[in-house]
Protein backbone atom coordinates (compact mmCIF):
# COMPACT_ATOMS: atom_id res chain seq x y z
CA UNK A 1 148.22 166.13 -28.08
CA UNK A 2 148.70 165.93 -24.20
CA UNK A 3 149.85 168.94 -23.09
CA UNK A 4 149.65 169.63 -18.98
CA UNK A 5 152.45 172.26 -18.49
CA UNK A 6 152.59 176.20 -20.88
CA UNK A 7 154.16 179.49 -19.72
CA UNK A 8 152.30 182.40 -21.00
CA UNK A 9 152.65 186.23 -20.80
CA UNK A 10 150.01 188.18 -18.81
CA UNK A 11 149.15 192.01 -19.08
CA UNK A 12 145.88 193.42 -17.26
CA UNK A 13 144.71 196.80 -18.53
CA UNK A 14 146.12 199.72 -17.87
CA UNK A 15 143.47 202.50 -16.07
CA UNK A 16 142.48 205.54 -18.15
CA UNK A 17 143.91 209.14 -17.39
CA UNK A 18 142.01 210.84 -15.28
CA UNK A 19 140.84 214.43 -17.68
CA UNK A 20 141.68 218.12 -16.96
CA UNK A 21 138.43 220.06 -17.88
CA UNK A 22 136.82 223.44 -16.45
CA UNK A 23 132.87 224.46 -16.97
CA UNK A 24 132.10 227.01 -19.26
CA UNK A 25 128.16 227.85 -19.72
CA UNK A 26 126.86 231.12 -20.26
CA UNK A 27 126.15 233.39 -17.46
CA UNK A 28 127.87 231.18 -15.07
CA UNK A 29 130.93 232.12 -13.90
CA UNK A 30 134.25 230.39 -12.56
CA UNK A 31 132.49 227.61 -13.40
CA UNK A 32 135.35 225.30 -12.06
CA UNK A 33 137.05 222.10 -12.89
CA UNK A 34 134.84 219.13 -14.46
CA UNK A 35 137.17 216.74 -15.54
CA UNK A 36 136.33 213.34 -14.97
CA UNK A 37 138.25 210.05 -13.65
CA UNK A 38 139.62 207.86 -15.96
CA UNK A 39 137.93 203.79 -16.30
CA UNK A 40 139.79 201.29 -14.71
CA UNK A 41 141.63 198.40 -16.77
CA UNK A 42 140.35 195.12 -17.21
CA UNK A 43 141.43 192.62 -14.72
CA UNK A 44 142.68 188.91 -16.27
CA UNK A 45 140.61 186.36 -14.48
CA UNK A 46 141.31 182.35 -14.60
CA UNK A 47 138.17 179.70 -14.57
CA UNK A 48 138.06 176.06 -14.57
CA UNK A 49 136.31 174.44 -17.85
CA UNK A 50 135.44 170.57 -17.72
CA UNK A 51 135.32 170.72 -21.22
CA UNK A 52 138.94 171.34 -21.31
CA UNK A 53 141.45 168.52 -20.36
CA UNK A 54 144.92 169.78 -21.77
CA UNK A 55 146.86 172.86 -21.49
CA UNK A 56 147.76 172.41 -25.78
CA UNK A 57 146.04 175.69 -26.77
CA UNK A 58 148.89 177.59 -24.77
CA UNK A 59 150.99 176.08 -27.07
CA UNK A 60 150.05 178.71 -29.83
CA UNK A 61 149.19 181.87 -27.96
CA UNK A 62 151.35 182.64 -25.31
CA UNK A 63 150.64 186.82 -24.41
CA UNK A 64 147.32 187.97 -23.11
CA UNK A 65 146.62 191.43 -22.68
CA UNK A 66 143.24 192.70 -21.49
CA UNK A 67 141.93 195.79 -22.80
CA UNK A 68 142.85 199.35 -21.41
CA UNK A 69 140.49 202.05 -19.18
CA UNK A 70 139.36 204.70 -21.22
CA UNK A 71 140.02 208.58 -20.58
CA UNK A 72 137.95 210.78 -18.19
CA UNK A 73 136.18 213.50 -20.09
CA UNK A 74 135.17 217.02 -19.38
CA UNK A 75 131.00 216.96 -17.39
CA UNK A 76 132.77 215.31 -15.17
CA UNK A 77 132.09 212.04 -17.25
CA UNK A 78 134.05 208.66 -16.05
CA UNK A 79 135.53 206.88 -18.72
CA UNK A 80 134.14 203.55 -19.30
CA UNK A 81 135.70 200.41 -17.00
CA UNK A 82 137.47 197.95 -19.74
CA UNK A 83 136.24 193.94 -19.62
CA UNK A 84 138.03 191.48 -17.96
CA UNK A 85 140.01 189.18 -19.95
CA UNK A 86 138.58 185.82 -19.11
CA UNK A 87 140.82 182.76 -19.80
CA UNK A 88 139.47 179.19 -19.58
CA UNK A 89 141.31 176.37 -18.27
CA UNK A 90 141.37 172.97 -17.20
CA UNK A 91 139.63 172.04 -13.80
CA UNK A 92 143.30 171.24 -11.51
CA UNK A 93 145.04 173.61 -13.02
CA UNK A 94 148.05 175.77 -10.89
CA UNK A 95 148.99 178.65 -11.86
CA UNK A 96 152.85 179.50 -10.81
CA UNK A 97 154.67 182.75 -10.97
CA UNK A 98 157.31 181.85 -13.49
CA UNK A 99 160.43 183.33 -12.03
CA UNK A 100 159.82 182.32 -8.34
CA UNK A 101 157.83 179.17 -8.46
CA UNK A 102 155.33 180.60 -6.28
CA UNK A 103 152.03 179.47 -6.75
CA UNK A 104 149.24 181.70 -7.15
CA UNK A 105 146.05 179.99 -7.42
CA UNK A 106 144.83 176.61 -7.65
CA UNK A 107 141.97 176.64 -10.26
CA UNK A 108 140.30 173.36 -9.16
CA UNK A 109 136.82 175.25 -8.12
CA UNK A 110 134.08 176.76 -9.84
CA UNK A 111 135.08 180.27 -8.63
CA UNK A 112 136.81 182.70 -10.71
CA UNK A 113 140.24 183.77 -9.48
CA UNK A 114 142.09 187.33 -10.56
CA UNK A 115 145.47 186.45 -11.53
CA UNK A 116 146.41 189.79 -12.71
CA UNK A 117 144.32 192.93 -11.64
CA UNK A 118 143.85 195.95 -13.94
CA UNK A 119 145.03 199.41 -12.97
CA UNK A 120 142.41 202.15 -11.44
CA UNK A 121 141.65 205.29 -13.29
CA UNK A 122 143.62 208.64 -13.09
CA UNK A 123 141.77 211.31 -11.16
CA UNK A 124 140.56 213.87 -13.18
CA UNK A 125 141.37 217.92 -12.04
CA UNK A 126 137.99 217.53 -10.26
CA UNK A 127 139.57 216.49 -7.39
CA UNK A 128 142.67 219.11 -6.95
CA UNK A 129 140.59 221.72 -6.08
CA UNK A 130 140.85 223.41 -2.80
CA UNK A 131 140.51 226.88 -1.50
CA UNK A 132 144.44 227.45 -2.05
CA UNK A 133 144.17 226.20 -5.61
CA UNK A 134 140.75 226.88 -7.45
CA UNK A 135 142.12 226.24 -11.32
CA UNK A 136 144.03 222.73 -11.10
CA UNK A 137 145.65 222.10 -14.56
CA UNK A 138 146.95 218.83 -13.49
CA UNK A 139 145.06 215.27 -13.43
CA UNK A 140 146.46 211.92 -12.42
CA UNK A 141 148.12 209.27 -15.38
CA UNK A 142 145.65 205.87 -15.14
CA UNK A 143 147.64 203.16 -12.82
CA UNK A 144 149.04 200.58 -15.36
CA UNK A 145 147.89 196.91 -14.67
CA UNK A 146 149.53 194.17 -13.59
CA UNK A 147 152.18 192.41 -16.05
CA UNK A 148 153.85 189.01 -15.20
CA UNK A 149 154.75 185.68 -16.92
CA UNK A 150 153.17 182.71 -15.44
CA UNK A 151 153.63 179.03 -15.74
CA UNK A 152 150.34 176.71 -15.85
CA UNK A 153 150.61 173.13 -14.49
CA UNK A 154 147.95 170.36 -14.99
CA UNK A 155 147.31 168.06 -11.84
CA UNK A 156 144.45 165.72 -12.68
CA UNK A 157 142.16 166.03 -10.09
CA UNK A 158 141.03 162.38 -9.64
CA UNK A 159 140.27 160.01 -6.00
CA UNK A 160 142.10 157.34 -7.25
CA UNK A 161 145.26 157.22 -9.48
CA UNK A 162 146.21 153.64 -11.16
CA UNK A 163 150.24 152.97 -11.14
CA UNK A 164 152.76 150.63 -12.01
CA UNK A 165 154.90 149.16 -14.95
CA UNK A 166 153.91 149.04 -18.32
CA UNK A 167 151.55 146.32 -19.89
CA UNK A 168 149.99 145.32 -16.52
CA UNK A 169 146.81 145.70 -17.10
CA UNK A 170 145.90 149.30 -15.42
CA UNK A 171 144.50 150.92 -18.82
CA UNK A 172 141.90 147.35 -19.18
CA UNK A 173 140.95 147.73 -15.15
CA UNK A 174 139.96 151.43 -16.11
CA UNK A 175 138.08 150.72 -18.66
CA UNK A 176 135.88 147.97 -17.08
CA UNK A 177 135.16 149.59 -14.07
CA UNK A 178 134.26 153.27 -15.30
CA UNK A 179 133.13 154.74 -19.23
CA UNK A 180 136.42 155.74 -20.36
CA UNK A 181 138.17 153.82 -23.44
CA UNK A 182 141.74 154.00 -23.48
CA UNK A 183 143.78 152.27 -26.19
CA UNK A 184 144.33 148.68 -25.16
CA UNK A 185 147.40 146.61 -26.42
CA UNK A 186 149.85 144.06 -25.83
CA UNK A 187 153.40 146.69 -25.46
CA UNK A 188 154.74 148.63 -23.83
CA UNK A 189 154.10 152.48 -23.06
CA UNK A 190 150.18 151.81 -25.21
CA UNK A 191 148.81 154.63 -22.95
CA UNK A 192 151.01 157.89 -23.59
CA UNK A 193 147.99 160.35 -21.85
CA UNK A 194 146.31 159.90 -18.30
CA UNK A 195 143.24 158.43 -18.66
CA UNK A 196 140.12 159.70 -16.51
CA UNK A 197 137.39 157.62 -15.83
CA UNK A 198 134.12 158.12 -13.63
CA UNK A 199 133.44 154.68 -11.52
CA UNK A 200 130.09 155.23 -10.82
CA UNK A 201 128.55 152.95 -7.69
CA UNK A 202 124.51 153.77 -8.06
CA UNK A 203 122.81 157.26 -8.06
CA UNK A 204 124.83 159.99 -6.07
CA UNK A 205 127.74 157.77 -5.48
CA UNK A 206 130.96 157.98 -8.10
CA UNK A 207 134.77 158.65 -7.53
CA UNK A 208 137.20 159.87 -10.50
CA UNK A 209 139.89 156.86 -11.15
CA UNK A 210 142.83 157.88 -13.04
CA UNK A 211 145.11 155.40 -15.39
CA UNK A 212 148.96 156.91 -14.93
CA UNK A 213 151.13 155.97 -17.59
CA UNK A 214 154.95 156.49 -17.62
CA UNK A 215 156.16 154.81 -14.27
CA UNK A 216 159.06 152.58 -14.95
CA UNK A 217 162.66 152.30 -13.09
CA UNK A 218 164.23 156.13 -13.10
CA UNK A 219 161.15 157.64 -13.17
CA UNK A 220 160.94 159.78 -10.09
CA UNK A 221 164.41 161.48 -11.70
CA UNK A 222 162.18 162.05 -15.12
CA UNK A 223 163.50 159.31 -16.71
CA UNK A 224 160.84 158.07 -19.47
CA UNK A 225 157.42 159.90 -18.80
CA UNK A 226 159.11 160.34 -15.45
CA UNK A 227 157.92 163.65 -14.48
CA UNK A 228 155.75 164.46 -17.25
CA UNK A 229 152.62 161.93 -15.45
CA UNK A 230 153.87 161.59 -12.02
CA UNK A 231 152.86 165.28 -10.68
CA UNK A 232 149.17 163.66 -11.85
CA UNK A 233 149.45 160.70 -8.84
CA UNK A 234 149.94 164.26 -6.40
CA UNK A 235 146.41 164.88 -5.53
CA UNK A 236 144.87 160.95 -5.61
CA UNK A 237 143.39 160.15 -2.45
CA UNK A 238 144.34 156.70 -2.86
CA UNK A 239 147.24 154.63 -4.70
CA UNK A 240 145.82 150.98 -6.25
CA UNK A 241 148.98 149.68 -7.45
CA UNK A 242 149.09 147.13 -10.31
CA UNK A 243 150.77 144.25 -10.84
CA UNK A 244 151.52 141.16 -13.01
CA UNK A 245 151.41 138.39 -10.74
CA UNK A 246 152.36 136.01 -13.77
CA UNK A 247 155.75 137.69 -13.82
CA UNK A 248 155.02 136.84 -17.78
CA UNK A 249 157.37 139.65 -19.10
CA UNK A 250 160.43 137.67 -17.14
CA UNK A 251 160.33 140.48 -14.25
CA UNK A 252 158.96 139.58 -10.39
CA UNK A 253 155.84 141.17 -9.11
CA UNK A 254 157.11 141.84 -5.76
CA UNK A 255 160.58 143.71 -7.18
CA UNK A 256 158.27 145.72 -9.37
CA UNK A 257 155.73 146.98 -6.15
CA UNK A 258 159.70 147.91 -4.38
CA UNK A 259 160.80 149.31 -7.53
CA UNK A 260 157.83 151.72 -8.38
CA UNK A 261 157.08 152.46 -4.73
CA UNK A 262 160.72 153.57 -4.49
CA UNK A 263 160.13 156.07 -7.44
CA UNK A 264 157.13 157.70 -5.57
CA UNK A 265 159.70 158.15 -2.50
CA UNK A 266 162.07 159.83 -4.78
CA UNK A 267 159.62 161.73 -6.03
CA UNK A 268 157.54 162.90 -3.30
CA UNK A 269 157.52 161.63 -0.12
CA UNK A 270 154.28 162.58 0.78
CA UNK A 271 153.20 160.92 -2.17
CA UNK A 272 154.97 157.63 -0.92
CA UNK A 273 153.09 157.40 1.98
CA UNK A 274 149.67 158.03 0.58
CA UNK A 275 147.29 154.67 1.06
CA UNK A 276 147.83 151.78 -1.31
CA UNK A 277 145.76 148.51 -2.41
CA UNK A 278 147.97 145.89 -4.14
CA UNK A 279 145.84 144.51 -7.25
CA UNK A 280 147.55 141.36 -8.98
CA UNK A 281 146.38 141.26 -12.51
CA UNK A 282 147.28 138.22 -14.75
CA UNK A 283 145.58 135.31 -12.44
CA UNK A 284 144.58 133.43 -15.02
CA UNK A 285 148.13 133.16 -16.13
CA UNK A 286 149.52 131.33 -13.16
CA UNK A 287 148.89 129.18 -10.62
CA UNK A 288 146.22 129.73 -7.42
CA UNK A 289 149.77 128.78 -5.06
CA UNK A 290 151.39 131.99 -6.55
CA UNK A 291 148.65 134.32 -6.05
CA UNK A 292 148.31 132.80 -2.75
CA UNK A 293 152.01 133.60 -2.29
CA UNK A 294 151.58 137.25 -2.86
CA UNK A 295 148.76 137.62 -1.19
CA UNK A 296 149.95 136.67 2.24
CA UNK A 297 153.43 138.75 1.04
CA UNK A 298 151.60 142.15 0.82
CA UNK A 299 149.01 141.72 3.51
CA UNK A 300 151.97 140.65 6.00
CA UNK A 301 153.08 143.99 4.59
CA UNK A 302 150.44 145.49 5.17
CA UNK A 303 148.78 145.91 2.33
CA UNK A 304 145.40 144.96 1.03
CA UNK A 305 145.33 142.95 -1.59
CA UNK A 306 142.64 141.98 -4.71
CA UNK A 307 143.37 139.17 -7.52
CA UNK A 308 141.38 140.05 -10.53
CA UNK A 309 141.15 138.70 -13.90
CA UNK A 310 140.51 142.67 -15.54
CA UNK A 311 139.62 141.49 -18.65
CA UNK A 312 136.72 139.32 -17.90
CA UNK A 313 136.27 141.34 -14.77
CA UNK A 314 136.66 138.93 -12.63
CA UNK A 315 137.00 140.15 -9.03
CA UNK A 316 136.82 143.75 -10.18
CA UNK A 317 133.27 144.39 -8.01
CA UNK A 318 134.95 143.11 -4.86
CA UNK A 319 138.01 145.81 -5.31
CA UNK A 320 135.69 148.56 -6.87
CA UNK A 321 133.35 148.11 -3.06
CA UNK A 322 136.31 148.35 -1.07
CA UNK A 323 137.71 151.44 -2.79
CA UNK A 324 134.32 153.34 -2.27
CA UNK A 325 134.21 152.65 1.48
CA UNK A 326 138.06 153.50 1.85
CA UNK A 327 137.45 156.77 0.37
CA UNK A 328 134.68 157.57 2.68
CA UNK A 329 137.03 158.00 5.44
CA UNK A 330 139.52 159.93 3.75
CA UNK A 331 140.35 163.50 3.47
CA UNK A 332 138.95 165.31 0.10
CA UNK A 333 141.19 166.13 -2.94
CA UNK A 334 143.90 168.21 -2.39
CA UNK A 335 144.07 171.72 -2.76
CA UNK A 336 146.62 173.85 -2.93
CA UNK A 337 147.01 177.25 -0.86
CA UNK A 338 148.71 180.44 -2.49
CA UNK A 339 152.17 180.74 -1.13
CA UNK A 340 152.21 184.10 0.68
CA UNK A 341 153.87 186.98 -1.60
CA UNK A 342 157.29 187.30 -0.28
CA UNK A 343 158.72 190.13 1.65
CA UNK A 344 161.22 192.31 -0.94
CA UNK A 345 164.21 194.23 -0.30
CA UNK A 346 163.57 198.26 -1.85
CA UNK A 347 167.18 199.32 -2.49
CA UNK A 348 168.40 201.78 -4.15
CA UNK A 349 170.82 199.62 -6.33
CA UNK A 350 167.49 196.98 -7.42
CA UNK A 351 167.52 198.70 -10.91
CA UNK A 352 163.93 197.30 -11.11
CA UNK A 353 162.86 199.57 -8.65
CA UNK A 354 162.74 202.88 -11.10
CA UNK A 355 159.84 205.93 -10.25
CA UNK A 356 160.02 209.76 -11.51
CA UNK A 357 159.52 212.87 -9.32
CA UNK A 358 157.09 216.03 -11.16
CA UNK A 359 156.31 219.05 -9.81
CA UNK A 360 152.94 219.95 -10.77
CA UNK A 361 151.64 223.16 -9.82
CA UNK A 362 153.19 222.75 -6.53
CA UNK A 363 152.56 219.07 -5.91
CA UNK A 364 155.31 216.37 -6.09
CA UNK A 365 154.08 213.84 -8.70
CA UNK A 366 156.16 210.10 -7.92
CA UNK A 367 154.54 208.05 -10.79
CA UNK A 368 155.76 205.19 -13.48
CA UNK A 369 156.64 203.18 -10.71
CA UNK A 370 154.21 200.05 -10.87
CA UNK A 371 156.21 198.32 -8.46
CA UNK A 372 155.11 200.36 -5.59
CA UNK A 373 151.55 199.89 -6.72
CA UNK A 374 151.29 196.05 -4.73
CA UNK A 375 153.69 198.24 -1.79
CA UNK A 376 150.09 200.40 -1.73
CA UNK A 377 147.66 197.44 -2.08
CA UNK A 378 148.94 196.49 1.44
CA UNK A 379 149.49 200.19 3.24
CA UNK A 380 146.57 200.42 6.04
CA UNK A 381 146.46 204.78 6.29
CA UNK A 382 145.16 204.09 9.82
CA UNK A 383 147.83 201.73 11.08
CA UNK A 384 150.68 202.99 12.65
CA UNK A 385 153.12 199.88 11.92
CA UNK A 386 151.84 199.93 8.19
CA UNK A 387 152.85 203.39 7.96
CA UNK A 388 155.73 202.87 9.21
CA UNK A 389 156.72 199.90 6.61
CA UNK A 390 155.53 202.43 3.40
CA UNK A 391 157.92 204.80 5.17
CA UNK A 392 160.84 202.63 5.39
CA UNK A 393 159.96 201.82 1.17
CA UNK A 394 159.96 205.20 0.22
CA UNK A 395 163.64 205.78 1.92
CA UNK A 396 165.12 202.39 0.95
CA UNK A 397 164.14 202.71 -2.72
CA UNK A 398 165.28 206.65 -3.20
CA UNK A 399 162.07 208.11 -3.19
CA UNK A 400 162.53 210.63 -0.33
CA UNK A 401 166.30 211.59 -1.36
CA UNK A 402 164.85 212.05 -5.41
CA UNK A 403 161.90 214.56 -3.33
CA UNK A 404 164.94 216.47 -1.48
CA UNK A 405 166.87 216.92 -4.34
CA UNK A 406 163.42 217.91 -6.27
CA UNK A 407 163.21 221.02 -3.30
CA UNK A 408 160.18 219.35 -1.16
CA UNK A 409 160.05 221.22 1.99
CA UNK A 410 158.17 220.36 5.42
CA UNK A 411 154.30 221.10 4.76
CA UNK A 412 154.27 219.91 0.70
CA UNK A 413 151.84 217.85 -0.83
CA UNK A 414 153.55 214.41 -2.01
CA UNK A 415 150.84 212.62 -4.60
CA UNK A 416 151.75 208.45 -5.16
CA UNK A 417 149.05 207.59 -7.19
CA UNK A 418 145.97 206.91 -5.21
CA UNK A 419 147.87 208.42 -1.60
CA UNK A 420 148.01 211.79 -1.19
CA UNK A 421 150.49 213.26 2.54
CA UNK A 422 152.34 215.93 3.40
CA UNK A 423 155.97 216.15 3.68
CA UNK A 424 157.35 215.89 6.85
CA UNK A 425 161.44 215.65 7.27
């Protein structure tokens, strides 16, 4: 089963709490606090596998949670630092936030990407002690990971994708220029998959050609395969468009080319205007006048264009030349950027923005309020402007009204998990 689109659940680790401990050994005294910082969650990292080619096992587990921090301990012993959750997936494969559409990664390399980062370890009391307080009972909750929902969508990566109608002849052309075998047959809609196939043109030369199924009249509004194979033609370098130049299912050549090139436009229109060769299939089927026709149609057109016979492959080495050196002067595959996390509004009213305020042994405690934790990820201590901006959070979500109301005064420690300041009104 062909499966290039999942949405799946994603949890990172949550850190460990941070331990509240004190020394005791004979004939020392006031030994002091010893507890330990908690381990930090694991984080849930993406990879591309070229053994994988479809998105189907998402189809049956959904939720991934990596494994949680453990607990400090007294010795001032760290807990132990939980394993990343590694997931494998197919080598093109984006990875979208699920409510916004935003992309986040683009797993096309070999590098691993972080999707969702575990949460650091609580401090343990270790750290709370200071001349003014010498017996902290207090230590700091681990910061919970990351948790979003995610959708996954397959984009072959491949140089050259292989479009037009039905029962042309793209799926034969793919298979007797390049090693991949593709079901062959005289009807319509044979090929149901994108079919991948490595042309190779002698040692250390090779581009990826991919066989497109789906395209017919409607298609770029999803009608038939529609959408499910056309996001595949997105990253081809190069279009070689296929037709029947025997017309021998009753349709014209030339009104298929307008119709399917009018599909890409509606589509994308990037994708429209990506470079084309014409390749008219079928010659044995008509007459040398008609494929002289066409020819001098699409080159007046300004296209290039290649009668072959695929089956017999005649004229297939001619086209398969020409496509190598036309990809030598084109840009690589494309690769898609992150889209840039977008600027929220903290109010008051977005209910999603909940927090609590503790006093612990004089310190103000805000904590279960994960939402601030990316707020922190981006808060430069030293930069005026940045300071600023986690100011202006802090008021617009509540935080500094929910302090007043706790009885903060000027000169009071304010903890928020891994930022530590004194109040100032």
């Amino acid at each position: 089963m062909f499966v290039d689109i999942a949405k799946i659940h994603l949890k990172a680790g949550d850190g460990g709490n941070g331990a509240v401990s004190f020394r005791r050994e004979k004939y020392v005294a006031a030994g002091g606090p010893d507890g330990g910082d908690g381990g930090r969650g694991g984080d849930i990292v993406f990879v591309a596998d070229d053994n994988l080619s479809t998105l189907a096992d998402f189809r049956y587990k959904r939720k991934y949670v990596a494994e949680n921090g453990q607990n400090g301990a007294a010795s001032r012993c760290t807990g132990k630092s939980a394993k990343n959750l590694v997931i494998s997936v197919p080598r093109g494969t984006l990875v979208k936030d699920a409510e916004s559409g935003r992309i986040i990664a683009d797993i096309s390399s070999g590098e691993p990407v972080v999707i969702a980062k575990g949460g650091n370890g609580g401090w343990g009391n270790m750290h709370f002690s200071s001349a003014t307080r010498q017996v902290p009972r207090f230590s700091k909750p681990g910061n919970p990971g990351e948790e979003l929902d995610v959708t996954l969508e397959l984009k072959l990566l491949a140089d050259v994708g292989l479009i037009g109608f039905p029962n042309v002849g793209k799926s034969t052309l793919v298979s007797v220029v390049s090693e991949a075998k593709p079901k062959i047959a005289n009807y319509h809609f044979t090929t149901l998959t994108p079919v991948v196939g490595v042309v190779r043109m002698g040692e250390g030369s090779s581009f990826v050609m991919a066989d497109i199924p789906g395209l017919i009249e409607g298609a770029g509004e999803g009608v038939g395969l529609g959408h499910e194979f056309l996001r595949h033609v997105e990253r081809c370098r190069m279009l070689l468009h296929v037709i029947d130049v025997s017309g021998s299912e009753g349709r014209d050549p030339i009104d298929d080319f307008n119709t399917i090139n009018n599909e890409l436009k509606v589509f994308s229109e990037e994708l429209s205007e990506r470079p084309q060769i014409v390749v008219g299939n079928k010659c044995d089927l008509t007459d040398d006048d008609r494929v002289e026709e066409l020819k001098e149609y699409f080159e007046e057109n300004g296209y290039k264009f290649f009668p072959i016979m695929a089956p017999i492959s005649e004229g297939t080495d001619e086209l398969i030349n020409f496509v190598a050196a036309e990809l030598a002067k084109l840009p690589d595959i494309k690769i898609y950027e992150p889209d840039p996390v977008p600027v929220e509004d903290f109010t008051v009213e977005n209910n999603k923005r909940t927090f609590t305020v503790n006093v612990v042994e004089g310190v103000y405690v805000i904590d279960k309020a994960p939402w601030l934790l990316k707020i922190l990820e981006t808060v430069d201590p030293d930069d005026y402007e940045s300071l600023q901006y986690f100011q202006r959070v802090l008021q617009q979500s509540g935080i500094i009204k929910a302090l007043i109301n706790a009885g903060v005064q000027d000169g009071d420690l304010v903890s928020v998990y891994d930022i530590e300041f004194e109040y100032v009104s």
